[in-house]
C-alpha atoms as a PDB file:
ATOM      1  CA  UNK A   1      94.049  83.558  79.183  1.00  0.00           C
ATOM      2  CA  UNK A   2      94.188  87.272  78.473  1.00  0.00           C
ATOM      3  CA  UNK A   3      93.753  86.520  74.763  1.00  0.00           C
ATOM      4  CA  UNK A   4      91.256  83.502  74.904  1.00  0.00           C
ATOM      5  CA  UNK A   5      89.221  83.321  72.141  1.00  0.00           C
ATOM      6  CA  UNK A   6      86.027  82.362  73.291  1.00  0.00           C
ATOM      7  CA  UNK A   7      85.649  84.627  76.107  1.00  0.00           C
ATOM      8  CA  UNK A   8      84.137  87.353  74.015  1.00  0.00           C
ATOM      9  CA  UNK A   9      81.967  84.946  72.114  1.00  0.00           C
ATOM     10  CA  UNK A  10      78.170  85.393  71.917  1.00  0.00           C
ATOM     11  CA  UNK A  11      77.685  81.502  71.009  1.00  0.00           C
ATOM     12  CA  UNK A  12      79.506  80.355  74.253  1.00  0.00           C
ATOM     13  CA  UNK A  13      78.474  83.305  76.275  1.00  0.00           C
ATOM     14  CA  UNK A  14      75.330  84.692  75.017  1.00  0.00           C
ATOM     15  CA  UNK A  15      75.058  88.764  75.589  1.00  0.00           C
ATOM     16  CA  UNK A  16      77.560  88.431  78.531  1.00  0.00           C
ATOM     17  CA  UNK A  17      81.273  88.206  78.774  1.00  0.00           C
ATOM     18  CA  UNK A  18      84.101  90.363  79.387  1.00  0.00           C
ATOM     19  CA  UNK A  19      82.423  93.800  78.241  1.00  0.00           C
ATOM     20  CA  UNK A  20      79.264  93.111  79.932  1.00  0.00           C
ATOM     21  CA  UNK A  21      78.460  95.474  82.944  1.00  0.00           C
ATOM     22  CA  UNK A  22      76.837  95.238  86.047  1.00  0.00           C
ATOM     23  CA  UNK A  23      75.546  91.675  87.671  1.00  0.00           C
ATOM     24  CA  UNK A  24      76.215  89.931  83.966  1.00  0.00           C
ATOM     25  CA  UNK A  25      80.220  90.528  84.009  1.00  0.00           C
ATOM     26  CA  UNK A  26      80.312  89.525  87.796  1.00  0.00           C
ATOM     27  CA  UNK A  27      78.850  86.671  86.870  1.00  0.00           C
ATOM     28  CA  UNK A  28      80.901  85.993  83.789  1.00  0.00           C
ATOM     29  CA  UNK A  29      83.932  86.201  85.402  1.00  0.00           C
ATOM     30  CA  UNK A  30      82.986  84.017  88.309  1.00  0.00           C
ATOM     31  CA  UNK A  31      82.246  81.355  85.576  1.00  0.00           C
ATOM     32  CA  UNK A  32      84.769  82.051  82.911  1.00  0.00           C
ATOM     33  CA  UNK A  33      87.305  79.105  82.327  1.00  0.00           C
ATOM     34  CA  UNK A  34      85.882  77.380  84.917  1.00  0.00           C
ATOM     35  CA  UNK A  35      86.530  79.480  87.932  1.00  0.00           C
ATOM     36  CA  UNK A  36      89.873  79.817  86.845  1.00  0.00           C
ATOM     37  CA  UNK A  37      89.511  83.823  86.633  1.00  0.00           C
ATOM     38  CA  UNK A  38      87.448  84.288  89.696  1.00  0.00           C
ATOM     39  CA  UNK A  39      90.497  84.244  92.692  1.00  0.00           C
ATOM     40  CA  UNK A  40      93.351  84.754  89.915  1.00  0.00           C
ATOM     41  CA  UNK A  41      95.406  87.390  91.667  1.00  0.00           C
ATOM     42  CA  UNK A  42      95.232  91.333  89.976  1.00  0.00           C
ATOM     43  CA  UNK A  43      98.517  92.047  88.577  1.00  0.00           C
ATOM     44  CA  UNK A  44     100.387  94.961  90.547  1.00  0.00           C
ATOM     45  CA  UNK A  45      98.464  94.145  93.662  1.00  0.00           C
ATOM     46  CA  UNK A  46      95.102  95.015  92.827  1.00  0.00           C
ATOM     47  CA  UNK A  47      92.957  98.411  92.418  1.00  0.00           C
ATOM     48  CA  UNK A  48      92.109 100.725  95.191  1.00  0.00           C
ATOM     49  CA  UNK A  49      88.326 101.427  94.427  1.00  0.00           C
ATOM     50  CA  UNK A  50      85.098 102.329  95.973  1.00  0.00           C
ATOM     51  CA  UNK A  51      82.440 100.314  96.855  1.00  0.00           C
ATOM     52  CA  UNK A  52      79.347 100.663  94.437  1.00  0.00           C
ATOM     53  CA  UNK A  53      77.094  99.622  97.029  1.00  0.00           C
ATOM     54  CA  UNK A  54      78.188 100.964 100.502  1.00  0.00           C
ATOM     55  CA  UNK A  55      81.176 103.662  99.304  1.00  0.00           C
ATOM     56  CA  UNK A  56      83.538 101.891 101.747  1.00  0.00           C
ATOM     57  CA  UNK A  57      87.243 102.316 100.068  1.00  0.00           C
ATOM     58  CA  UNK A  58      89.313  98.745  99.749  1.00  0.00           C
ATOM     59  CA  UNK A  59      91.590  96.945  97.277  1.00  0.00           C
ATOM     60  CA  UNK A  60      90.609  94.575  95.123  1.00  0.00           C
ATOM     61  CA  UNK A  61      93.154  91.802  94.679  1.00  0.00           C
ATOM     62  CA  UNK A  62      91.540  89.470  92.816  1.00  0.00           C
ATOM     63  CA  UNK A  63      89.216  89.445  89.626  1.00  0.00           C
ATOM     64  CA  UNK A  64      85.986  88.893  91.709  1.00  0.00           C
ATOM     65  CA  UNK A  65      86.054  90.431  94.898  1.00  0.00           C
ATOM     66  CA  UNK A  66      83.974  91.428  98.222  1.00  0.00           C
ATOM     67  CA  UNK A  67      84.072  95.152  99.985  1.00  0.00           C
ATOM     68  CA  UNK A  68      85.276  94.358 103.708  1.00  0.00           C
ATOM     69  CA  UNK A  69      82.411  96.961 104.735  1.00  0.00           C
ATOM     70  CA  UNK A  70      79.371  94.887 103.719  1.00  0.00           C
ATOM     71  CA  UNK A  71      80.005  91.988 101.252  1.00  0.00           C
ATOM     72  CA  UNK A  72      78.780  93.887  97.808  1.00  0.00           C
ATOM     73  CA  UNK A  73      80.764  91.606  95.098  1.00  0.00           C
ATOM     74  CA  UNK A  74      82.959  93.089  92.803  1.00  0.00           C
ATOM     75  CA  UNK A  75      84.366  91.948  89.727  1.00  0.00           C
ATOM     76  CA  UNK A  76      86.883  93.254  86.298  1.00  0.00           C
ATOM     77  CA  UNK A  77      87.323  91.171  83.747  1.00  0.00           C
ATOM     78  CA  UNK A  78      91.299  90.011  83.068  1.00  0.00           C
ATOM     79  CA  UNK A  79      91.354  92.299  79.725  1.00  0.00           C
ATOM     80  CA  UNK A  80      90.852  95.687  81.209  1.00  0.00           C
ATOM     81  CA  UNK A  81      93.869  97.122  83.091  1.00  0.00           C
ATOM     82  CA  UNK A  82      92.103  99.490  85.393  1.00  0.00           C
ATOM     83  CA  UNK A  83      89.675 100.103  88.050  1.00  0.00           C
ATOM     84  CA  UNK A  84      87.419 102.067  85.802  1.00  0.00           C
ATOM     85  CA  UNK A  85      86.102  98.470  84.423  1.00  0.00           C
ATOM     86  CA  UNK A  86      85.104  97.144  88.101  1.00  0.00           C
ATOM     87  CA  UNK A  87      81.700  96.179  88.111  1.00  0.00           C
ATOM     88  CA  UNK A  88      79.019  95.918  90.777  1.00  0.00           C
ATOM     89  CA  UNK A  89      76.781  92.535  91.239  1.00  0.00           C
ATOM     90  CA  UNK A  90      74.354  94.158  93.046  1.00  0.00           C
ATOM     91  CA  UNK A  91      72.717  94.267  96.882  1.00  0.00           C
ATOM     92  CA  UNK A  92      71.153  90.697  96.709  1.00  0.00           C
ATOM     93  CA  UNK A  93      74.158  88.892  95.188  1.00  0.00           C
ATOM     94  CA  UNK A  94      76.214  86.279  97.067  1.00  0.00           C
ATOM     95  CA  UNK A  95      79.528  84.117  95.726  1.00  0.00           C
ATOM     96  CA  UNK A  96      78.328  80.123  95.941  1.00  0.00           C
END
């Protein structure tokens, strides 16, 4: 999946996919091969990182994932290999 190549593709993704930032990755990775990506387990455990909504410290052990502290979604996309990639969905966002 790492090397899939139409994750990166405008036509199938239009300005999002896995280098977008913010709310658009989140989203793209919740979506991307069909949910597939969303609960696939980080390799080495996961990233220790701080929340970008409440500061609350937690590990993230999955490619889209939820601060303990107060629910703010999280998300990396499978190609980037550490936390510096994590991306924040925002206050008002919720996993359906």
């Amino acid at each position: 999946m790492y090397g899939c190549p139409n994750c990166g593709s405008p036509e199938k993704h239009g300005s999002g996919g896995p280098f977008a930032t913010g709310r658009e990755l989140v989203e793209f990775v919740c979506k991307a091969h069909d949910g597939a990506i969303r609960d696939k387990p980080i390799e080495g455990g996961g990233y220790e990182t701080t929340c970008q909504g409440c500061g609350a410290v937690f590990t993230m052990k999955t490619h889209v994932d939820t601060c303990p502290q107060c629910g703010g979604v999280h998300a990396i996309a499978p190609i980037h290999r550490d936390s510096s990639h994590i991306q924040y969905a925002g206050r008002d966002f919720t996993l359906d």
